[in-house]
PDB file of N, CA and C in Angstrom:
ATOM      1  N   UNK A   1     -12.433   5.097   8.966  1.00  0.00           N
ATOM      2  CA  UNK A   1     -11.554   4.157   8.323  1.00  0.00           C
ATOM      3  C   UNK A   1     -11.686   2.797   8.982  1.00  0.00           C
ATOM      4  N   UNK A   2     -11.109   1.672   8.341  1.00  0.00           N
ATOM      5  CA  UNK A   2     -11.230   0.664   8.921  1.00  0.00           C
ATOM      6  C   UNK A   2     -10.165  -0.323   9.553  1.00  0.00           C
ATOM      7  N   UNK A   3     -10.249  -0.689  10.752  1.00  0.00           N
ATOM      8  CA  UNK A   3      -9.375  -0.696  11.617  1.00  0.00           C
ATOM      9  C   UNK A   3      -8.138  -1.967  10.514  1.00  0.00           C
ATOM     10  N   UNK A   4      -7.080  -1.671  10.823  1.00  0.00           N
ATOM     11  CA  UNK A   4      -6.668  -3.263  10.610  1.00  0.00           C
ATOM     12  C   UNK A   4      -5.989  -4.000  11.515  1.00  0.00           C
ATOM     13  N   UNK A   5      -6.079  -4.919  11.280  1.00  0.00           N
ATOM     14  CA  UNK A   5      -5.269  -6.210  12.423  1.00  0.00           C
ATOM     15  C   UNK A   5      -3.905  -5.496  12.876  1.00  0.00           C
ATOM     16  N   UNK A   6      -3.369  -5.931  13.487  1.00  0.00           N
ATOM     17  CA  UNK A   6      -1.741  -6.277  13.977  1.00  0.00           C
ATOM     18  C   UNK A   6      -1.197  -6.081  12.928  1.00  0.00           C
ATOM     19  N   UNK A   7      -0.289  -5.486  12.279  1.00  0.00           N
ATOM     20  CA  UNK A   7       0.566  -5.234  11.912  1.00  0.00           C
ATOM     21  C   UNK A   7       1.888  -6.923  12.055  1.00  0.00           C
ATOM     22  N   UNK A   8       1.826  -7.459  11.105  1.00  0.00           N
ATOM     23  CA  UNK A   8       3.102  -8.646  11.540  1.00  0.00           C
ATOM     24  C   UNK A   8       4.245  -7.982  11.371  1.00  0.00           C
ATOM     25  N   UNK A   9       5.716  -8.577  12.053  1.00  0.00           N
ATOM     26  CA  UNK A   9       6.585  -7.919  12.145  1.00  0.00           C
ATOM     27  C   UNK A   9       6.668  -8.073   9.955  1.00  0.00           C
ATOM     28  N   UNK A  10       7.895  -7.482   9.792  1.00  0.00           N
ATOM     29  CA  UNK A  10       8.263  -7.447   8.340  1.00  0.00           C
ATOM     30  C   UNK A  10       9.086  -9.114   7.968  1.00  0.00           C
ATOM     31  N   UNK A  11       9.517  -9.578   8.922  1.00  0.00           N
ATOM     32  CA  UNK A  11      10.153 -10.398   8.421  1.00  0.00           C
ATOM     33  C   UNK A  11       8.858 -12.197   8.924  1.00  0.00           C
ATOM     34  N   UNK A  12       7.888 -11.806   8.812  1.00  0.00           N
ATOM     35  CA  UNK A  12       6.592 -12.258   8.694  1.00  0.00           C
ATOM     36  C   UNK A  12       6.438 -13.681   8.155  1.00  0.00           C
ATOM     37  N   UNK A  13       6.139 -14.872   8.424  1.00  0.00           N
ATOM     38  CA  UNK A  13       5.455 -15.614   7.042  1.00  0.00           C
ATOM     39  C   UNK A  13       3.604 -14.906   6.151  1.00  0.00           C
ATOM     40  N   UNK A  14       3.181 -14.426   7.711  1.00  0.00           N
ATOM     41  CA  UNK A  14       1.867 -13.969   7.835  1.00  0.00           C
ATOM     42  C   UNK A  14       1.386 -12.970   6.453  1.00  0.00           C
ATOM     43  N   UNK A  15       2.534 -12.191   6.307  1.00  0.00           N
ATOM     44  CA  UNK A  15       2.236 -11.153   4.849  1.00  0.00           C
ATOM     45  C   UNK A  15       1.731 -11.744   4.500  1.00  0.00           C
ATOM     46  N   UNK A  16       0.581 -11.143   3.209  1.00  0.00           N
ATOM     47  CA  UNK A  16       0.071 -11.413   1.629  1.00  0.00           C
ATOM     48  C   UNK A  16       1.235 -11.943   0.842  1.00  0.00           C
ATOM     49  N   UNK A  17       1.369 -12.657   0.202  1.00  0.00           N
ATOM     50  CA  UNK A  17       1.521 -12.887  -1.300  1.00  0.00           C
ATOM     51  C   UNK A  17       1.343 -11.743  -2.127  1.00  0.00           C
ATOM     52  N   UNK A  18       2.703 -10.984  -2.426  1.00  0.00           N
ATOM     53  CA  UNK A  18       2.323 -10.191  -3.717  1.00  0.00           C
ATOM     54  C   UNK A  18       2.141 -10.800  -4.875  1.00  0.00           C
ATOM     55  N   UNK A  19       1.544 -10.399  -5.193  1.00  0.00           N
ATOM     56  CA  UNK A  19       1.449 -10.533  -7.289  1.00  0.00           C
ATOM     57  C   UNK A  19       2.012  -9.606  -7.934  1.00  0.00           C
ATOM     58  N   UNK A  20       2.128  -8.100  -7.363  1.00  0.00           N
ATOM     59  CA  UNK A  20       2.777  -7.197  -7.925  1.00  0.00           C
ATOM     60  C   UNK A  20       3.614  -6.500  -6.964  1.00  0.00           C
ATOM     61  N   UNK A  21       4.747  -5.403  -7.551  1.00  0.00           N
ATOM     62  CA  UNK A  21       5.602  -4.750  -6.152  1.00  0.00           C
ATOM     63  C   UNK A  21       5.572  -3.425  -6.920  1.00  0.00           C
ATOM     64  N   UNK A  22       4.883  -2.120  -6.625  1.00  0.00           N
ATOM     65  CA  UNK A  22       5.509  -0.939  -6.621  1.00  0.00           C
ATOM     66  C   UNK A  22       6.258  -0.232  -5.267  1.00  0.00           C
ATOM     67  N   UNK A  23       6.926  -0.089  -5.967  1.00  0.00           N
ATOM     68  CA  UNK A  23       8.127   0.885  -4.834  1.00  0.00           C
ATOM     69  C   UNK A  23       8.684   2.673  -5.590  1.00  0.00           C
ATOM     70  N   UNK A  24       7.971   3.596  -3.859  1.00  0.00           N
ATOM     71  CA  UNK A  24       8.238   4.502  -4.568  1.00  0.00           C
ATOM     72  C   UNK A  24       9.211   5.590  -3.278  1.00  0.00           C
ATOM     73  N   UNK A  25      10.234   5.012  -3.179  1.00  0.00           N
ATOM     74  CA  UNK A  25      11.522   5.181  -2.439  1.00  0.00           C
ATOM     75  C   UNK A  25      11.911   6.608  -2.458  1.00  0.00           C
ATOM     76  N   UNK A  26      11.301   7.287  -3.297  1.00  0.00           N
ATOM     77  CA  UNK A  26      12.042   8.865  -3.189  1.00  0.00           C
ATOM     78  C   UNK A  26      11.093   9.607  -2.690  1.00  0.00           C
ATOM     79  N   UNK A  27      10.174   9.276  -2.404  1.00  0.00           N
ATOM     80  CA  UNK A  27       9.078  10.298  -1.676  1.00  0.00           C
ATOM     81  C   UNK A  27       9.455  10.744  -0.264  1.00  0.00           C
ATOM     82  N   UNK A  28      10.485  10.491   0.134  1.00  0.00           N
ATOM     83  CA  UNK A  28      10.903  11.093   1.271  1.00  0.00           C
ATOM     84  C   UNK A  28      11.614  12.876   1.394  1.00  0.00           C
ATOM     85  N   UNK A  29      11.585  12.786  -0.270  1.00  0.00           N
ATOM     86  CA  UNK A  29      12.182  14.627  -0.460  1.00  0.00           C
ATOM     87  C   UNK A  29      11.377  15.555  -0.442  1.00  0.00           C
ATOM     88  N   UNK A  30      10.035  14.901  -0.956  1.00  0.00           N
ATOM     89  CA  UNK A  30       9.138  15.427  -0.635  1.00  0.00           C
ATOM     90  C   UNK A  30       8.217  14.802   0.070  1.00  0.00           C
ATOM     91  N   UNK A  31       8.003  14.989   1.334  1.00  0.00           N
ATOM     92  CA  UNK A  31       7.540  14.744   2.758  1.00  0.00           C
ATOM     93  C   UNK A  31       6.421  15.045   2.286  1.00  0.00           C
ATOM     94  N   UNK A  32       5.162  14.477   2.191  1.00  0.00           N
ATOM     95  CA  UNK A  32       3.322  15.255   2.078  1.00  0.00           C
ATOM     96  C   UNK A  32       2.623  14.728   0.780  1.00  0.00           C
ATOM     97  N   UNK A  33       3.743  14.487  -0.036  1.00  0.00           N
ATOM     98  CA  UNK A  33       3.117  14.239  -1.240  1.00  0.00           C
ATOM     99  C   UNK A  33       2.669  12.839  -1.632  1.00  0.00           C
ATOM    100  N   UNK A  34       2.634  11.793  -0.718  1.00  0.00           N
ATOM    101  CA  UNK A  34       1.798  10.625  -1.076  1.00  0.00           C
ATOM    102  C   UNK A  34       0.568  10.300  -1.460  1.00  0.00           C
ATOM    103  N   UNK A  35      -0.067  11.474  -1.017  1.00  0.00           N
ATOM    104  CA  UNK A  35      -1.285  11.097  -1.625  1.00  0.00           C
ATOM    105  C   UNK A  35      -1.541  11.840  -3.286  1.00  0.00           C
ATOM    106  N   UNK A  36      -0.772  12.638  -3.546  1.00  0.00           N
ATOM    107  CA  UNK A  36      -0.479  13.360  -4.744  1.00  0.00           C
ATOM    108  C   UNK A  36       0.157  12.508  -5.735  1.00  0.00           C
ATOM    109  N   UNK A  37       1.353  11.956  -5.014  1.00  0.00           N
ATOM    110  CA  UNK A  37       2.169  10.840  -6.194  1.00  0.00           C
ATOM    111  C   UNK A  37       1.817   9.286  -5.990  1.00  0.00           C
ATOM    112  N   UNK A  38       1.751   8.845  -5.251  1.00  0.00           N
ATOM    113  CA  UNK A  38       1.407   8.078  -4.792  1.00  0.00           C
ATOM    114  C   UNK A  38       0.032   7.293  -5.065  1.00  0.00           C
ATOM    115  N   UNK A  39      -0.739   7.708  -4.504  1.00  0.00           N
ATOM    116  CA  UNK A  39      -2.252   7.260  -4.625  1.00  0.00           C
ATOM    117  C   UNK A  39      -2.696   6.933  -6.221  1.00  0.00           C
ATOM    118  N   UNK A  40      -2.470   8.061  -6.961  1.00  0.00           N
ATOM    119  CA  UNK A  40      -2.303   7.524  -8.610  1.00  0.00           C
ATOM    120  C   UNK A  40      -1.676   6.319  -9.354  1.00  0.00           C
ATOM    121  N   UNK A  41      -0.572   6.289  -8.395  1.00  0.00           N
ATOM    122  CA  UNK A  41       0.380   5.521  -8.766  1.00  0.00           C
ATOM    123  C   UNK A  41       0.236   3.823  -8.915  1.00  0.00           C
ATOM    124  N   UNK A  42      -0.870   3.818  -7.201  1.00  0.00           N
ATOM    125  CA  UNK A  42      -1.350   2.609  -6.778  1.00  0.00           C
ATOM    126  C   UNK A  42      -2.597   2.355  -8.053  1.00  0.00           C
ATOM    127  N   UNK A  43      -2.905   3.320  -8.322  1.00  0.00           N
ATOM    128  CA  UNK A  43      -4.660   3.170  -8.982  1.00  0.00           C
ATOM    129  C   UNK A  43      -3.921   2.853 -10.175  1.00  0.00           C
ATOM    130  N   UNK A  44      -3.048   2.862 -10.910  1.00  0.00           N
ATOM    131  CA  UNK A  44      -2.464   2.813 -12.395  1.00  0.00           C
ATOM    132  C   UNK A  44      -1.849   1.668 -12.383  1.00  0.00           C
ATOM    133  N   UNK A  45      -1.396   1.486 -10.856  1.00  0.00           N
ATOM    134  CA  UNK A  45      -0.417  -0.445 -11.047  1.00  0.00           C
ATOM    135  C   UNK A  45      -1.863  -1.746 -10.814  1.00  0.00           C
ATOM    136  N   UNK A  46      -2.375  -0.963 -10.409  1.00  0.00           N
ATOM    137  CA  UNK A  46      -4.046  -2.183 -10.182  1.00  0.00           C
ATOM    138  C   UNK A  46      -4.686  -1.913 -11.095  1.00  0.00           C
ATOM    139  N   UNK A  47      -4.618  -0.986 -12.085  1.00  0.00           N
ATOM    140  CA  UNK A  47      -5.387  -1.587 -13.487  1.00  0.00           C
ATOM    141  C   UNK A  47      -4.701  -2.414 -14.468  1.00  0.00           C
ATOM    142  N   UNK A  48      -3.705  -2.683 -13.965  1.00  0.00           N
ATOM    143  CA  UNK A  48      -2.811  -3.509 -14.858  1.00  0.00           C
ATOM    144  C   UNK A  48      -2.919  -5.249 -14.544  1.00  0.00           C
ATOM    145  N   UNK A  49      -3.642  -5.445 -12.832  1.00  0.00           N
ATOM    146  CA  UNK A  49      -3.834  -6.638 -12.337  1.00  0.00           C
ATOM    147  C   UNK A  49      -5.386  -7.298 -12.621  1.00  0.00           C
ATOM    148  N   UNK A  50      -5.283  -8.135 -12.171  1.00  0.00           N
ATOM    149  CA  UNK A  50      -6.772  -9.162 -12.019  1.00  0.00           C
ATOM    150  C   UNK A  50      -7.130  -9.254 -10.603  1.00  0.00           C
ATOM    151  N   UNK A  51      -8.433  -8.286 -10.845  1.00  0.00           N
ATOM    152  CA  UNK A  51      -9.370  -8.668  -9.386  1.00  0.00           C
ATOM    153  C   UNK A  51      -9.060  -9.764  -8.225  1.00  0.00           C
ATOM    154  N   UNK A  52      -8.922  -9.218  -7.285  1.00  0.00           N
ATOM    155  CA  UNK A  52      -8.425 -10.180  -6.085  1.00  0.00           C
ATOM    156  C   UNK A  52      -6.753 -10.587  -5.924  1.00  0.00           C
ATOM    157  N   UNK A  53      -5.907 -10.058  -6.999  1.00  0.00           N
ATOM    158  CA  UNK A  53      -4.689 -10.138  -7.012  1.00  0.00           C
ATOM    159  C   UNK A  53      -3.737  -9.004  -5.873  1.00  0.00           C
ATOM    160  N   UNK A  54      -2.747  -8.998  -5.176  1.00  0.00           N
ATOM    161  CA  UNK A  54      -2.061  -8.169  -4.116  1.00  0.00           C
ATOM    162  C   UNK A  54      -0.976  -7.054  -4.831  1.00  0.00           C
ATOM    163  N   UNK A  55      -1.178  -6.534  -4.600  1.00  0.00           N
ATOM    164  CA  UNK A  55      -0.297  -5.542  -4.927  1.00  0.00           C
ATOM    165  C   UNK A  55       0.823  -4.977  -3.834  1.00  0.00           C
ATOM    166  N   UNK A  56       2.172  -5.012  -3.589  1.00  0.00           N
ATOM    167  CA  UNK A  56       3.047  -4.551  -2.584  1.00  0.00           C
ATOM    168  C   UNK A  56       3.466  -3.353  -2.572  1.00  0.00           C
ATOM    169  N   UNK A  57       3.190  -2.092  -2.070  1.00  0.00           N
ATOM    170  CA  UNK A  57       3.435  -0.971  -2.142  1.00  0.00           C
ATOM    171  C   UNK A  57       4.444  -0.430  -1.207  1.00  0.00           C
ATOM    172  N   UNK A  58       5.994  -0.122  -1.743  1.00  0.00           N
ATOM    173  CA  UNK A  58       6.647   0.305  -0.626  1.00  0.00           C
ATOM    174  C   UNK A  58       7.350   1.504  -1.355  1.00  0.00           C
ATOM    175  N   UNK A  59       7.308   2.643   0.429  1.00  0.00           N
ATOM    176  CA  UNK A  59       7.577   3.658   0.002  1.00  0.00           C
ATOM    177  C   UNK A  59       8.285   4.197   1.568  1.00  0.00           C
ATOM    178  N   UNK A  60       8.823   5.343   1.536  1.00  0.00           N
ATOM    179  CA  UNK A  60       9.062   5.875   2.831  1.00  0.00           C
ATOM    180  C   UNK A  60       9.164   7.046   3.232  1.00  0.00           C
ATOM    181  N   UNK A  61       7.572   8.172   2.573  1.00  0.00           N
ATOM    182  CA  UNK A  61       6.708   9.044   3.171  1.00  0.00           C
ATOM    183  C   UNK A  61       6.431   8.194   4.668  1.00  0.00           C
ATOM    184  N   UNK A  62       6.305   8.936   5.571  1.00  0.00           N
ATOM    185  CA  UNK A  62       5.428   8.624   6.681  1.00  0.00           C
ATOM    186  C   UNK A  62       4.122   8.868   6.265  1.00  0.00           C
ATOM    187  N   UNK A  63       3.890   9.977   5.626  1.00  0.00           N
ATOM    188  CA  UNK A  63       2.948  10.727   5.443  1.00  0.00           C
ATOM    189  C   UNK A  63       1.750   9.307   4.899  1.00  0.00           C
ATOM    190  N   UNK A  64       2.161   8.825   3.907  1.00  0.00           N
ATOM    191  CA  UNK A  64       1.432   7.469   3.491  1.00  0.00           C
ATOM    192  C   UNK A  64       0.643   6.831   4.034  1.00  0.00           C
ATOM    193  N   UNK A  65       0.773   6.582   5.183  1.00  0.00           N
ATOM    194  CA  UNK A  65      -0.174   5.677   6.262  1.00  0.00           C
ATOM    195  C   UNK A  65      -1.280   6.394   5.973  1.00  0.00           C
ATOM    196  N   UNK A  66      -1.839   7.292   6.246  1.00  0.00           N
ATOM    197  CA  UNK A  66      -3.080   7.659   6.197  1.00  0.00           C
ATOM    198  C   UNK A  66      -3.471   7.297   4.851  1.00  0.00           C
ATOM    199  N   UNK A  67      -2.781   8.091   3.788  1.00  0.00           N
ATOM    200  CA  UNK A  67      -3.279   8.628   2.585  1.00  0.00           C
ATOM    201  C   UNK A  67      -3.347   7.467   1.760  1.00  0.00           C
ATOM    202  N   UNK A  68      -2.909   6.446   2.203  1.00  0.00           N
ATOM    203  CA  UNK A  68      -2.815   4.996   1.536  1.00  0.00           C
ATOM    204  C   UNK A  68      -4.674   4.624   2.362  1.00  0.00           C
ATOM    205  N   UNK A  69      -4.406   4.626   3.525  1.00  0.00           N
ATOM    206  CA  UNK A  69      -5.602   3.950   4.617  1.00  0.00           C
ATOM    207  C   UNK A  69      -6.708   4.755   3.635  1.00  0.00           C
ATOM    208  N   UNK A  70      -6.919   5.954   3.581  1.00  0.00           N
ATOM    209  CA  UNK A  70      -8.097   6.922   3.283  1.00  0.00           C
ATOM    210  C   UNK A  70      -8.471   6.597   1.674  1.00  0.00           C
ATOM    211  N   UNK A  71      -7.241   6.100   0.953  1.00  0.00           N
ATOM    212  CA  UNK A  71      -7.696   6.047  -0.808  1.00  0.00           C
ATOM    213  C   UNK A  71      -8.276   4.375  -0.925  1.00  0.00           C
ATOM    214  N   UNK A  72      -8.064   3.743   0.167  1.00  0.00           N
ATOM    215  CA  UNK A  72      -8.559   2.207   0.310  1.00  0.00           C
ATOM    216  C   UNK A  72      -9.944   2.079   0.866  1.00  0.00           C
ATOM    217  N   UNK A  73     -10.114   2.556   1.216  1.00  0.00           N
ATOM    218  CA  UNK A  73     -11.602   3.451   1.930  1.00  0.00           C
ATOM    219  C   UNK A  73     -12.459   3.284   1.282  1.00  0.00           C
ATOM    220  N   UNK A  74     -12.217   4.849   0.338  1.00  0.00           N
ATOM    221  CA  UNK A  74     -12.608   5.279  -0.801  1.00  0.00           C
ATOM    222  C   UNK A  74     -13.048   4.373  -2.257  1.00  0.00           C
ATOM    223  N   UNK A  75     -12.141   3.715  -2.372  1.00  0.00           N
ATOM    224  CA  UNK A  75     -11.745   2.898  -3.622  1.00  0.00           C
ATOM    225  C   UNK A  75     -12.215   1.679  -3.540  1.00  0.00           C
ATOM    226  N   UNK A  76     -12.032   0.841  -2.109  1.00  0.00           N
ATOM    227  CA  UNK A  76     -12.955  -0.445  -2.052  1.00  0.00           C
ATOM    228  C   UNK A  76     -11.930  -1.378  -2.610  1.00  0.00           C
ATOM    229  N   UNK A  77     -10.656  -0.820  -2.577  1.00  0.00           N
ATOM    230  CA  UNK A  77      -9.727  -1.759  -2.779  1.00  0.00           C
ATOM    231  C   UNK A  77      -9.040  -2.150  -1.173  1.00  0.00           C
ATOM    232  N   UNK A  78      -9.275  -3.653  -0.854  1.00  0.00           N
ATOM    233  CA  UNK A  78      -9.557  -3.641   0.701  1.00  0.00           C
ATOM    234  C   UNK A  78      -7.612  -3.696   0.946  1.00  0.00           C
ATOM    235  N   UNK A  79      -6.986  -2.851   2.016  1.00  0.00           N
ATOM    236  CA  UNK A  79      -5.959  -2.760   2.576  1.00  0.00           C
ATOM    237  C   UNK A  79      -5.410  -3.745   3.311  1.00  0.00           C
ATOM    238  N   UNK A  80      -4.931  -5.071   2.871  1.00  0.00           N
ATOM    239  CA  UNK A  80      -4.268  -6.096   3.974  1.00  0.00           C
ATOM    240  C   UNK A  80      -3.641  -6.052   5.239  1.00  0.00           C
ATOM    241  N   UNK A  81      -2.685  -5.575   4.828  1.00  0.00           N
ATOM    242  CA  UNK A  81      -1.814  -5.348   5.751  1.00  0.00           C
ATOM    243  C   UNK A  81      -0.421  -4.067   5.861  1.00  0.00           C
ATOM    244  N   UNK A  82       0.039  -3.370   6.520  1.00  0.00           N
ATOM    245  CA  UNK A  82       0.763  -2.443   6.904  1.00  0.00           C
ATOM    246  C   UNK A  82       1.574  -3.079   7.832  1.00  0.00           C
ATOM    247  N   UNK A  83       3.615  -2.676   7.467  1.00  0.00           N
ATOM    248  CA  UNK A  83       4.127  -3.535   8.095  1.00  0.00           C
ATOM    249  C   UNK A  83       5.325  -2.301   7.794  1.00  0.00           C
ATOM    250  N   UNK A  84       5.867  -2.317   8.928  1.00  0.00           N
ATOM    251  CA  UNK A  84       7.578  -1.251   8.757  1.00  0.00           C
ATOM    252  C   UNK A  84       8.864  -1.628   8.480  1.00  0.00           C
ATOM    253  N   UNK A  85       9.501  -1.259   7.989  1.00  0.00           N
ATOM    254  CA  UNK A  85      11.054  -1.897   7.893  1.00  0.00           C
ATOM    255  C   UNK A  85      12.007  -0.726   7.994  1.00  0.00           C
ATOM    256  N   UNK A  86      13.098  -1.321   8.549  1.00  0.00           N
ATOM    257  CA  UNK A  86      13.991   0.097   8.584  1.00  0.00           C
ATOM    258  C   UNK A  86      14.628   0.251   7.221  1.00  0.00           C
ATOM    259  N   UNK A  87      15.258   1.172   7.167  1.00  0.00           N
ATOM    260  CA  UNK A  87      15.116   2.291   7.874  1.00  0.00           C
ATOM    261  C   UNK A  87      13.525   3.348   6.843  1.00  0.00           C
ATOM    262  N   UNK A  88      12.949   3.017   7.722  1.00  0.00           N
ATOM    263  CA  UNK A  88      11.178   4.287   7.180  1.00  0.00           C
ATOM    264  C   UNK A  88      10.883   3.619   6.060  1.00  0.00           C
ATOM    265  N   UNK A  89      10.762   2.298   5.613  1.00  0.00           N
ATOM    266  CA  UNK A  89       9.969   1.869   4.762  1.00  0.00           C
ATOM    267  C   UNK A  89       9.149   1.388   5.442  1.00  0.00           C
ATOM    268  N   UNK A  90       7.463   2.086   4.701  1.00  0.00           N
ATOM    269  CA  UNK A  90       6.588   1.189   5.056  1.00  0.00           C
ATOM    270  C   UNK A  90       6.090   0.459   3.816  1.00  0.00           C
ATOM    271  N   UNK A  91       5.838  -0.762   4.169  1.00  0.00           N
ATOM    272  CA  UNK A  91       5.027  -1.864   2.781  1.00  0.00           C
ATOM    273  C   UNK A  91       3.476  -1.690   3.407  1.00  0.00           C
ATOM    274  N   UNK A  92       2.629  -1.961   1.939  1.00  0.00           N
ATOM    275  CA  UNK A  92       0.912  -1.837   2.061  1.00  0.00           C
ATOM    276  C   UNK A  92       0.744  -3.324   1.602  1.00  0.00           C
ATOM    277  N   UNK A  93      -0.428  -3.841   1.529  1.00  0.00           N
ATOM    278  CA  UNK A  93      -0.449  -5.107   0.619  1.00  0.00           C
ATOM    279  C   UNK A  93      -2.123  -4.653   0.147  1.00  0.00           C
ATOM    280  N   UNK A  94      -1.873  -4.282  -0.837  1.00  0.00           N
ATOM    281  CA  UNK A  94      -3.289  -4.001  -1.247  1.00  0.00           C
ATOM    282  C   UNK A  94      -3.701  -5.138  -2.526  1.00  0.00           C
ATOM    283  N   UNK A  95      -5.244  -5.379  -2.025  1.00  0.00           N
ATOM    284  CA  UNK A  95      -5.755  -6.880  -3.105  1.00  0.00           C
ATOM    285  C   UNK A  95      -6.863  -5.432  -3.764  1.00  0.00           C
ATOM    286  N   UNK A  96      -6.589  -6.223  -4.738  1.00  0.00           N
ATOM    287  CA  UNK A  96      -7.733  -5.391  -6.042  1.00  0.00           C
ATOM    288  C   UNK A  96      -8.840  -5.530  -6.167  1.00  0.00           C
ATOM    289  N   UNK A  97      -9.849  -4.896  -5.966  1.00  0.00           N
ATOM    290  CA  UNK A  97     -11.161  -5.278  -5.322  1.00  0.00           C
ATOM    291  C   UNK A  97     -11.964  -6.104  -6.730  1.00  0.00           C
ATOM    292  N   UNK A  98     -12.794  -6.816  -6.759  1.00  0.00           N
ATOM    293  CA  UNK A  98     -13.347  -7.760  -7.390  1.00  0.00           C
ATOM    294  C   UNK A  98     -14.347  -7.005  -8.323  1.00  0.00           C
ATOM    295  N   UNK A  99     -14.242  -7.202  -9.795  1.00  0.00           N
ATOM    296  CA  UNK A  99     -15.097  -6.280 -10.394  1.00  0.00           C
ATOM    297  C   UNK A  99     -14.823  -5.203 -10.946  1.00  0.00           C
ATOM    298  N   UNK A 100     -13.484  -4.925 -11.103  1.00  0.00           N
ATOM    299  CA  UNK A 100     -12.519  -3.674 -11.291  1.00  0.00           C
ATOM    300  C   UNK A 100     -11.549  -3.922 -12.407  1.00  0.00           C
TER     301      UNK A 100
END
């Protein structure tokens, strides 16, 4: 996987610019399933954008960190930034890879 920077705190100027915000707040009942609900979820809100546009993904699986890191990988949709907020939200800032 590929490393990313520092993490800025959440209350940041440094973040991306979203263009878009999915939030998927109940995945905490089911603990594991981010990459099951989740990962689709991201791939279905970025076909709706324009190449190079950010997408804000917040959710509060822990489980996510990876399964977010590993489908950005994969997908070539490059991962900005990862940033925490309490209580167990984490935000992604994913840009839509160019050509897509």
């Amino acid at each position: 996987m590929t490393p990313l920077p520092e993490s800025p705190d959440a209350n940041s100027s440094a973040l991306p610019r979203a263009d878009g915000l999915l939030e998927m707040l109940d995945l905490d009942q089911h603990a594991g399933t981010a990459c099951a609900l989740l990962t689709p979820a991201i791939k279905a809100r970025l076909r709706d954008m324009q190449p190079g546009q950010v997408l804000e993904v917040r959710v509060n699986d822990p489980t996510a960190r990876l399964d977010v890191e590993a489908w950005s990988d994969l997908t070539g949709n490059p991962l900005l930034s990862i940033t925490e907020e309490p209580p167990d939200v984490l935000r992604f800032f994913v840009r839509k890879k160019p050509n897509s």
